[in-house]
Protein backbone atom coordinates (compact mmCIF):
# COMPACT_ATOMS: atom_id res chain seq x y z
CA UNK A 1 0.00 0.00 0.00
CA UNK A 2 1.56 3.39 -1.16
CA UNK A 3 2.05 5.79 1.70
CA UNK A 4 -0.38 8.56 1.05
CA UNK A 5 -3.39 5.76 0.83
CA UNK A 6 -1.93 4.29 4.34
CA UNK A 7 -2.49 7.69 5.65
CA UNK A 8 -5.42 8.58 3.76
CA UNK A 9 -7.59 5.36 5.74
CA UNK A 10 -5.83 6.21 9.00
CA UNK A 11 -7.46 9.62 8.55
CA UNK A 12 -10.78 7.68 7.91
CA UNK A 13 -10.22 5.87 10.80
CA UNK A 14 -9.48 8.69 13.11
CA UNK A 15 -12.69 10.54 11.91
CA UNK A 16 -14.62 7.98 12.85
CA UNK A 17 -13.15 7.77 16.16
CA UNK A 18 -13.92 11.35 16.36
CA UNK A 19 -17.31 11.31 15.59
CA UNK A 20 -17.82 8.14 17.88
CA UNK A 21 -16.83 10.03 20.70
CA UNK A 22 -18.47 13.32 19.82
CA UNK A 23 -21.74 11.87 18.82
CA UNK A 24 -22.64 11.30 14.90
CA UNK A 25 -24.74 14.51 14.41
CA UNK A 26 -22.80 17.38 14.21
CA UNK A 27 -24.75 20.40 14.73
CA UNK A 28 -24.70 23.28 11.80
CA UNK A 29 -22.22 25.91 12.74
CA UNK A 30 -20.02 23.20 14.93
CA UNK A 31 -16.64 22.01 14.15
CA UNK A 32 -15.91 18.46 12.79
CA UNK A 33 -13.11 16.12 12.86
CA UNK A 34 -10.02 17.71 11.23
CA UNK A 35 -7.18 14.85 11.14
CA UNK A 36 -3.63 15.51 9.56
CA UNK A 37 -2.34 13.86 6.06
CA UNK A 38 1.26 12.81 5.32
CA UNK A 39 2.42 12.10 2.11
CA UNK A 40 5.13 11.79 0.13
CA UNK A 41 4.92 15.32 -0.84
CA UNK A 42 4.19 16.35 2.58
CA UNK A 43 1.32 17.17 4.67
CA UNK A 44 -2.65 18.55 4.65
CA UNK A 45 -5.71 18.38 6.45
CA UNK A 46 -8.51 17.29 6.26
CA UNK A 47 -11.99 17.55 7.18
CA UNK A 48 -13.94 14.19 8.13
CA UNK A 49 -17.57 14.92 7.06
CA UNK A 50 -20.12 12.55 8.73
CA UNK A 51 -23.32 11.21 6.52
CA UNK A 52 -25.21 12.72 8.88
CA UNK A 53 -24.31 16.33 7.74
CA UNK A 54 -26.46 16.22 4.02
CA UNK A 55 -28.78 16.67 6.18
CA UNK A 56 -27.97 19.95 7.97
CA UNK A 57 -27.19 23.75 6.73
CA UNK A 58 -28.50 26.80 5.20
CA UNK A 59 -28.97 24.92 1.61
CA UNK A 60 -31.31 22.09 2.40
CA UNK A 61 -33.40 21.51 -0.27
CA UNK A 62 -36.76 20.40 1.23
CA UNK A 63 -39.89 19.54 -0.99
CA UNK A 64 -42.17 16.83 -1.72
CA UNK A 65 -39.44 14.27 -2.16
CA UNK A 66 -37.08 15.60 0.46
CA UNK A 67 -38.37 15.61 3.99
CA UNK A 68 -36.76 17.68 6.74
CA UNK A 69 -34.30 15.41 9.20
CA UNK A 70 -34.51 15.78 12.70
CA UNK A 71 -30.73 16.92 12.96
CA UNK A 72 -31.89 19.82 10.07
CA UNK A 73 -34.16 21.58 12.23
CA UNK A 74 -32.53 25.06 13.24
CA UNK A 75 -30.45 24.72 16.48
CA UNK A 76 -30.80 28.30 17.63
CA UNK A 77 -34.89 29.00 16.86
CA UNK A 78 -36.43 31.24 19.60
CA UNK A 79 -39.66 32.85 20.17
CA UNK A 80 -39.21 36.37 18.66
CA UNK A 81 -41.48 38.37 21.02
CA UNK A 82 -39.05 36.83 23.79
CA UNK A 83 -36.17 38.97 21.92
CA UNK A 84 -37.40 42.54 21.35
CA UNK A 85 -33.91 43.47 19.65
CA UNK A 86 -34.72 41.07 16.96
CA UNK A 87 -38.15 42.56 16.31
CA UNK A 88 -37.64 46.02 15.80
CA UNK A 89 -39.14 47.69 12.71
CA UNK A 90 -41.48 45.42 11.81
CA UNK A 91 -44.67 43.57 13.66
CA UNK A 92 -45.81 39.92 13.79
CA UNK A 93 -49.49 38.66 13.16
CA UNK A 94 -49.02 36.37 15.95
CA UNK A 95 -47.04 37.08 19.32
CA UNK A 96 -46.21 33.44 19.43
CA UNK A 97 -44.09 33.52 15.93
CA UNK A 98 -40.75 31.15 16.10
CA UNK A 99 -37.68 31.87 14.38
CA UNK A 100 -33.90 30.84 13.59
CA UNK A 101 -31.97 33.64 16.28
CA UNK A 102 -29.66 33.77 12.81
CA UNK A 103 -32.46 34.51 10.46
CA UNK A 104 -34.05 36.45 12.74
CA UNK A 105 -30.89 38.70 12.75
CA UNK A 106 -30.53 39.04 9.16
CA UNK A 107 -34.24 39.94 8.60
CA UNK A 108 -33.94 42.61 10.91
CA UNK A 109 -31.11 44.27 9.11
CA UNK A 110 -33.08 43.79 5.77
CA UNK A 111 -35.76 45.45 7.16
CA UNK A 112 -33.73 48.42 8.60
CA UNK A 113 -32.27 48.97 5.01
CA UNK A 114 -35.39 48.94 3.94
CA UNK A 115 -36.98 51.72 6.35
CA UNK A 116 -33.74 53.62 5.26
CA UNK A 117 -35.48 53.63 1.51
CA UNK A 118 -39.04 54.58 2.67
CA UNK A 119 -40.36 50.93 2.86
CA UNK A 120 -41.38 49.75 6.37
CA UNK A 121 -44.84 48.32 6.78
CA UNK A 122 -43.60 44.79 7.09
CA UNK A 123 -44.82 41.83 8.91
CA UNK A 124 -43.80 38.43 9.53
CA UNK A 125 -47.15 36.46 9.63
CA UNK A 126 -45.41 32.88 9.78
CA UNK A 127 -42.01 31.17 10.81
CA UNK A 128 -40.79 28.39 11.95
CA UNK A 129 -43.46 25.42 12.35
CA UNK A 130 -43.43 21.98 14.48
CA UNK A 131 -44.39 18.68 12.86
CA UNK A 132 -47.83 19.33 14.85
CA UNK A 133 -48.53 22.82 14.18
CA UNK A 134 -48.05 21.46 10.10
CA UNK A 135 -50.07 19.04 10.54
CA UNK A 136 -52.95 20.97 11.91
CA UNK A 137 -52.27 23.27 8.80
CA UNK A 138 -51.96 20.73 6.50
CA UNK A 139 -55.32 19.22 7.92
CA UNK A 140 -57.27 22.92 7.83
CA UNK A 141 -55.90 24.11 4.31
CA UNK A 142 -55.28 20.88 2.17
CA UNK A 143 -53.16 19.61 -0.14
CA UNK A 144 -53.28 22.78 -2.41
CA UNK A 145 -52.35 24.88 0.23
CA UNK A 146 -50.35 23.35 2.81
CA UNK A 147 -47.82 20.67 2.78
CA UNK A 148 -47.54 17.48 4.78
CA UNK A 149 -45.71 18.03 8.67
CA UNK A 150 -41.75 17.51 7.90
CA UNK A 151 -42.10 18.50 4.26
CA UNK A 152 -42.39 21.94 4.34
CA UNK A 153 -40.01 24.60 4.41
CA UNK A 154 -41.12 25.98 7.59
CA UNK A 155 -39.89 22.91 9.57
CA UNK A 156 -36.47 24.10 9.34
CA UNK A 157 -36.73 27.20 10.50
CA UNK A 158 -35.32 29.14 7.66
CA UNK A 159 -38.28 30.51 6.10
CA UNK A 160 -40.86 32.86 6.62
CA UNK A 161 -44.21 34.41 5.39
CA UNK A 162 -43.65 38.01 4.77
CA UNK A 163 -46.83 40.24 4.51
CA UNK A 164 -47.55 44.20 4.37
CA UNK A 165 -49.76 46.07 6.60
CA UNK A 166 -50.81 47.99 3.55
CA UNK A 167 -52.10 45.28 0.75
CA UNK A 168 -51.44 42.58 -0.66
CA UNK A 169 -47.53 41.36 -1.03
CA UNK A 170 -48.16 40.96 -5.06
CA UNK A 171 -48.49 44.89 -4.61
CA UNK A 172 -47.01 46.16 -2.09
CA UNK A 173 -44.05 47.84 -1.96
CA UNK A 174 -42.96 45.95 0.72
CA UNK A 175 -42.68 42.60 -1.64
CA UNK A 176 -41.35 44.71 -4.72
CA UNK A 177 -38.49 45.88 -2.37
CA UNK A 178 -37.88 41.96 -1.23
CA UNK A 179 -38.32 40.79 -5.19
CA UNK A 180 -35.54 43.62 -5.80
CA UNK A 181 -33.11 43.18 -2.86
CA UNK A 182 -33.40 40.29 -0.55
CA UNK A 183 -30.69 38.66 -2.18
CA UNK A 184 -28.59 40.86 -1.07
CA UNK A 185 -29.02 40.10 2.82
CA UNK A 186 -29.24 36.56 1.93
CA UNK A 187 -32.92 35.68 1.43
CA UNK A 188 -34.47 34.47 -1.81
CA UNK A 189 -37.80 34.24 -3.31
CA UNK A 190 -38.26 30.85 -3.07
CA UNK A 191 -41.56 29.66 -5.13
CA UNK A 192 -41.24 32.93 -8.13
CA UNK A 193 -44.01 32.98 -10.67
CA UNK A 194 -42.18 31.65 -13.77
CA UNK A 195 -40.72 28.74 -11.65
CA UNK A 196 -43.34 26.77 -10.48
CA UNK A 197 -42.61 23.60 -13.08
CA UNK A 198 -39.57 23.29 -11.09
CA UNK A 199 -40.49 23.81 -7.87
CA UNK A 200 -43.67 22.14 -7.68
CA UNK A 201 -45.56 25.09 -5.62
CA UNK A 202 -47.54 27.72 -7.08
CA UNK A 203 -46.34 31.12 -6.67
CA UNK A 204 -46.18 32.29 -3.40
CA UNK A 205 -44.86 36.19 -3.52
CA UNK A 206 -44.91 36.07 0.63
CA UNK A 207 -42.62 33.19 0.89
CA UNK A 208 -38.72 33.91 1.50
CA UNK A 209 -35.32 31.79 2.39
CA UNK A 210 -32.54 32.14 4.52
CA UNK A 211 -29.57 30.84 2.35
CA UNK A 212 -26.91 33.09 3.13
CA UNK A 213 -24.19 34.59 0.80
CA UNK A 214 -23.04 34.15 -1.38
CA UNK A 215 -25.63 31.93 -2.53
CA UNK A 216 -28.40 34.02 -3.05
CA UNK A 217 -26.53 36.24 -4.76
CA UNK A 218 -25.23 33.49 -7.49
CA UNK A 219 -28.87 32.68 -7.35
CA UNK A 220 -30.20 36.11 -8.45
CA UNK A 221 -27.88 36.59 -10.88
CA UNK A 222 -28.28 33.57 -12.56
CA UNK A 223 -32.39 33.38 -12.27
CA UNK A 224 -31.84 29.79 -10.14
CA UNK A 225 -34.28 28.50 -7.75
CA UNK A 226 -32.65 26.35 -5.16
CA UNK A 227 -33.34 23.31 -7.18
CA UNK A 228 -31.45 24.57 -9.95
CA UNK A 229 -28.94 25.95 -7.63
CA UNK A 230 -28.05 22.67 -6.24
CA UNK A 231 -28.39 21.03 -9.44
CA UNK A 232 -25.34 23.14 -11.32
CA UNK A 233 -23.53 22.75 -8.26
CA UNK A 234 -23.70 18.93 -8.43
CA UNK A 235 -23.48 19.04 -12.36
CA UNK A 236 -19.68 21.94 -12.15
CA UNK A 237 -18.54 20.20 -9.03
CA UNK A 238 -16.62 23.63 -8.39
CA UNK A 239 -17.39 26.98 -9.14
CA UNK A 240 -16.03 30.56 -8.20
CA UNK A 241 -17.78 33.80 -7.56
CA UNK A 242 -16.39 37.49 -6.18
CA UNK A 243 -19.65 38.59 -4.64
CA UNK A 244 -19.36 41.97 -2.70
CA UNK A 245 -15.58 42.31 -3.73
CA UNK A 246 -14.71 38.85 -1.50
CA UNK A 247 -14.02 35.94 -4.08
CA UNK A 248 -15.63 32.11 -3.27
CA UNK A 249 -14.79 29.05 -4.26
CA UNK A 250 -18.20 26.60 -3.96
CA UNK A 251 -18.25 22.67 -4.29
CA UNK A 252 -20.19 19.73 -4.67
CA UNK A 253 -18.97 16.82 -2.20
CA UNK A 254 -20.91 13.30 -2.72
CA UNK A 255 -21.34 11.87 0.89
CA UNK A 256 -21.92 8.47 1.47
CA UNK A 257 -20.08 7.80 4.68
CA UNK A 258 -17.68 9.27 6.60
CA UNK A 259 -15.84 11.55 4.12
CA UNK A 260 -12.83 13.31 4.33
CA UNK A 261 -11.94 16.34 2.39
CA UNK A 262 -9.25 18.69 2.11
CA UNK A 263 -9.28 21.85 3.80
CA UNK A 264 -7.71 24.90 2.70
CA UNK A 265 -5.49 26.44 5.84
CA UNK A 266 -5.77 30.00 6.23
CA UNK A 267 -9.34 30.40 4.78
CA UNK A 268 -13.36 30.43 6.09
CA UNK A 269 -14.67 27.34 5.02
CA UNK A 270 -18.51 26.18 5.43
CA UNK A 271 -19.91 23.17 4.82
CA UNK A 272 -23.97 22.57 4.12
CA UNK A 273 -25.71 19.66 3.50
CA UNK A 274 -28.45 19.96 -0.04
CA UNK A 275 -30.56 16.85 2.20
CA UNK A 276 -29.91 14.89 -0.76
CA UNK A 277 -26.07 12.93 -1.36
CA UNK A 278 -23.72 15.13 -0.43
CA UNK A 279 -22.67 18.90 1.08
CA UNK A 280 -22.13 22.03 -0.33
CA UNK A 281 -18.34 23.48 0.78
CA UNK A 282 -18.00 27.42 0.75
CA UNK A 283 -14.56 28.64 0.68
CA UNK A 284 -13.71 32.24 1.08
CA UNK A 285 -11.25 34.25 2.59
């Protein structure tokens, strides 16, 4: 057995080990098991990536076909009108509205960018939902309205209903602003008018997703829905971007077990799962 490969299933084995001890799930936003490579031509690390993580991140897709895992759910979802700092600028059609603390965060900034322009009659009339409270929905509404508990969006905890105290999102200004610039904070449209062939849902002007940077932005730009998204990804295996002047380098990584990829030193690097095969790695400076 050449060297490298001796190493390389030591590395395997070690990750393992790791994740034995640590416990299989790994949280979004927590570490995971970084082991050390020798070679021939030296040495690198790598990053042991447990099966467990396609099922976690910012980029899940979740539809019909791909239900939400238990270890996907949002780690950090709070009840907003527990956290007034979060809610500032905006109201809520129902005080007992739940919410990823990160999302949360990043919707408030939107919003405050927003005000800056004149815009500011916004209201979050749904967030995150438990397997119960979807049910109920899915019971009340039907299958034309409402998706079956664990297959909807808001069982993550990255989505929410967005609605104007004026009208109508379709025509309010508040939903022309989001249509315009929510990529920009991170959020996209996630069921637009001309998609719904792809995406399965009819258009639903109220609906956006937390996906972070520089997704959305890649998104936008290049008229994707997260379907598509994750699709190219899969189909390039790597891309690069320079969104906001910072440049990133975004993979596909097939997952069937404990995997272990390289990991650039000296960089940011974030890892989501697209609840499918394999994880999405985001590399940026």
């Amino acid at each position: 057995m050449k060297k490298w490969v001796f190493w390389v299933v030591l590395a395997g084995l070690l990750g393992y080990q790791g994740l034995r001890q640590g416990g299989e799930d790994v949280p979004p936003g927590q570490g995971m098991p970084i082991v050390q490579v020798v070679t021939d031509h030296g040495s690198k690390n790598l990053t042991v990536i447990p099966k467990s993580r396609v099922h976690q991140g910012n980029l899940l897709l979740v539809n019909k076909e791909y239900p939400v895992h238990k270890s996907g759910v949002s780690k950090d979802i709070v009840n907003l009108t527990e956290h007034q700092e979060l809610i500032e600028g905006y109201g809520l059609l129902d005080n007992k509205t739940m919410l990823s603390e990160q999302v949360a965060e990043q919707f408030s900034i939107m919003v405050g960018a927003a005000a800056g322009q004149g815009v500011q009659h916004f209201l979050i009339s749904s967030g995150y939902r438990n397997n119960s409270e979807q049910k109920r929905l899915y019971e009340d509404k039907g299958a034309e309205y409402a998706l079956p508990p664990g297959y909807s969006e808001h069982n993550l905890g990255l989505s929410l209903d967005i609605g104007s105290t004026e009208m109508a999102m379709s025509h309010a200004p508040e939903g022309q602003w989001l249509r315009d610039n929510a990529w920009d904070y991170g959020f996209i449209l996630r069921y637009p008018e001309d998609k719904t062939g792809i995406t399965g849902i009819q258009y639903e002007p109220w609906h956006f997703r937390y996906v972070g940077l520089p997704h959305s932005i890649i998104m936008r730009d290049k008229h994707f829905t997260l379907e598509e998204y994750l699709d190219y990804l899969k189909q390039q295996k790597t891309i690069t971007a320079t969104v906001n002047d910072t440049e990133y380098q975004i993979s596909y990584i097939a997952v069937t077990g404990n995997t272990p990829v390289p990991t650039p030193e000296g960089r940011h690097v974030e890892f989501s799962g697209n609840n499918i095969d394999g994880v999405i790695m985001t590399v940026y400076p």
